[in-house]
Protein backbone atom coordinates (compact mmCIF):
# COMPACT_ATOMS: atom_id res chain seq x y z
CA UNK A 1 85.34 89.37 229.90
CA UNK A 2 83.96 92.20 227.80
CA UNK A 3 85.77 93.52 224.82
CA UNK A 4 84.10 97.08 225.79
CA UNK A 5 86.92 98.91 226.55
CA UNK A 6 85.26 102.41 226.99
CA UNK A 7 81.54 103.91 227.92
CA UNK A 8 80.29 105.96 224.89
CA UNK A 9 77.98 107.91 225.83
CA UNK A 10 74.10 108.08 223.88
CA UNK A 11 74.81 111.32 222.45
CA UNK A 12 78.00 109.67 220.29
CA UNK A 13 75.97 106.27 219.46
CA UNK A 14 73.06 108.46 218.11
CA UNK A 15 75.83 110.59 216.26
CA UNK A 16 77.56 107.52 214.84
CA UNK A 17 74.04 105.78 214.09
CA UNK A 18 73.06 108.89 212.12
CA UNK A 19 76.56 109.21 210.36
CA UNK A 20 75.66 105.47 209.37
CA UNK A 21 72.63 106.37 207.38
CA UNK A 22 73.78 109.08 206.02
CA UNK A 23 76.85 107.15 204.60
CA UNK A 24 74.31 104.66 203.18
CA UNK A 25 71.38 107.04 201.82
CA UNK A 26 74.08 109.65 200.03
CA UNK A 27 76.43 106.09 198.29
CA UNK A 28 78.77 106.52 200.77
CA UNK A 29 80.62 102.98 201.40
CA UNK A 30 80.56 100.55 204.36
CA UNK A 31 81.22 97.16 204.82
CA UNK A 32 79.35 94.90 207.11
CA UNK A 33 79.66 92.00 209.70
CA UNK A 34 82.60 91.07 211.16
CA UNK A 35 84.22 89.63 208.67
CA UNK A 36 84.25 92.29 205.92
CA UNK A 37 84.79 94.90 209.25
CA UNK A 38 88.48 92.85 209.76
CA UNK A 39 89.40 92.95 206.12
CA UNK A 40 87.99 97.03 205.84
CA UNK A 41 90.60 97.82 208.78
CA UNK A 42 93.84 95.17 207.89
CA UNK A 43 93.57 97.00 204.47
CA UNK A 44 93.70 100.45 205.55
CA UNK A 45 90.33 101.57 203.47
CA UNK A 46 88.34 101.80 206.83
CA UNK A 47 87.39 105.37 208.47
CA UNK A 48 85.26 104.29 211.48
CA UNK A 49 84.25 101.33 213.49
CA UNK A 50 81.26 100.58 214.67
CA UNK A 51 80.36 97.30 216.99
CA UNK A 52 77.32 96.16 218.34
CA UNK A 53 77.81 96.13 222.16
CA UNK A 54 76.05 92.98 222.33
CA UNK A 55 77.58 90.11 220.78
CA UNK A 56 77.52 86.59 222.44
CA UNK A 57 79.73 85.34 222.12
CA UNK A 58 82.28 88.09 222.73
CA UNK A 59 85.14 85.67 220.72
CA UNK A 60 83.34 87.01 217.74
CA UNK A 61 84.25 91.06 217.82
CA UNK A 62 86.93 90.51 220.53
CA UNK A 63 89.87 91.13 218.17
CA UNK A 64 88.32 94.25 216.43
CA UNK A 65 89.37 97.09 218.89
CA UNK A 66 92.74 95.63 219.13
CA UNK A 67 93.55 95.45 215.29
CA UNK A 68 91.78 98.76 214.97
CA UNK A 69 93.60 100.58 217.91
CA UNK A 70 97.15 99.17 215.89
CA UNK A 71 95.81 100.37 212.50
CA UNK A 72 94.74 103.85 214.02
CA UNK A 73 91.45 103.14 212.95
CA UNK A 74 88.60 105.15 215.81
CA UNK A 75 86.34 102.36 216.74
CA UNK A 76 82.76 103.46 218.44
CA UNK A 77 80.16 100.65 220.55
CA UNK A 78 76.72 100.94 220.21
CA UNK A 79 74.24 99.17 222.13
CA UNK A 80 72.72 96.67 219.84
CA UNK A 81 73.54 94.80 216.94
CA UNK A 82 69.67 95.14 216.03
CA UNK A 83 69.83 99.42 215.95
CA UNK A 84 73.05 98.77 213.95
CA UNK A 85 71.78 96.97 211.43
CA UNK A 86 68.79 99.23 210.99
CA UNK A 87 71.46 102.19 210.70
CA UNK A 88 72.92 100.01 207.76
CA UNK A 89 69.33 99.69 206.46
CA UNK A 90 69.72 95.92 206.18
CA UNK A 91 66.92 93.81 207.54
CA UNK A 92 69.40 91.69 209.52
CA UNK A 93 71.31 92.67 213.26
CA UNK A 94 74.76 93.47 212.32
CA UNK A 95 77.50 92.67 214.66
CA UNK A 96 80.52 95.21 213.16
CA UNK A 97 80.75 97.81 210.10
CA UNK A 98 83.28 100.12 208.78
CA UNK A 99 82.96 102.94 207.26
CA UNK A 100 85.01 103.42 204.44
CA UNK A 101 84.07 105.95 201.89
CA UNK A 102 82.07 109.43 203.24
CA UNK A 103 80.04 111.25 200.95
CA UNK A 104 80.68 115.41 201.73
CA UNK A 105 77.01 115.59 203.92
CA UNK A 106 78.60 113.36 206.81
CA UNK A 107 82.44 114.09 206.81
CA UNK A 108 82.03 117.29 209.14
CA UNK A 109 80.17 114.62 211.49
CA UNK A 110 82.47 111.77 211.04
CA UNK A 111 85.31 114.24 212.18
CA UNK A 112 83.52 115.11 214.91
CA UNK A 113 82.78 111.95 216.19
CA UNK A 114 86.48 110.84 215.90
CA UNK A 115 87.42 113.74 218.13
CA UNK A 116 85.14 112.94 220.92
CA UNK A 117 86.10 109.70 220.60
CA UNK A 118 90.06 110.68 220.88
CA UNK A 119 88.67 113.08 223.87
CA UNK A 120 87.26 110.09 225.96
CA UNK A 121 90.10 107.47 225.47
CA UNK A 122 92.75 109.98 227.07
């Protein structure tokens, strides 16, 4: 069972990938890997999910688009947990981040993101 609920298409994982290092070159916030992901959206600070598309196994991310669709929290999937964690210029994959403080440069392309991703889950 996959815990991919909806195709994004490359356009919108480029967008969010871009959004990512933007957030982290301008001291924008995000927290990384599941675990900190979880805490970002239970505590209301988070903005945007992102989660690697690849995770094995899927236990691991399976909970975050549930506790993120209940928090009201727009989650995004990108393909790899390898491209994310080069968008979070860490030398590691990451499995999950959350954005949760965007510097001025990328809130105009956070928003926009969020709206296509309201768009496809109608």
């Amino acid at each position: 069972m996959s815990y991919v609920d909806i195709e994004i298409p490359d356009a919108l994982k480029t967008k969010a990938l871009d959004v990512i290092k933007t957030v982290v070159e301008k001291q924008g916030r995000i927290k990384k890997g599941m675990n900190e992901t979880t805490k970002a959206i239970e505590r209301g600070i988070a903005k945007l999910v992102v989660i690697a598309a690849d995770i094995s196994p899927a236990e691991i991310v399976m909970h975050l688009p549930a506790i993120a669709t209940e928090k009201k929290v727009p989650y995004v999937f990108v393909s790899t947990k390898a491209e994310l964690g080069k968008a979070a210029q860490i030398n590691i994959p990451c499995s999950a981040l959350a954005v949760t403080q965007v510097p001025k440069e990328a809130e105009a392309d956070l928003k926009d993101i969020v709206k296509k991703v309201a768009a496809l889950r109608k």
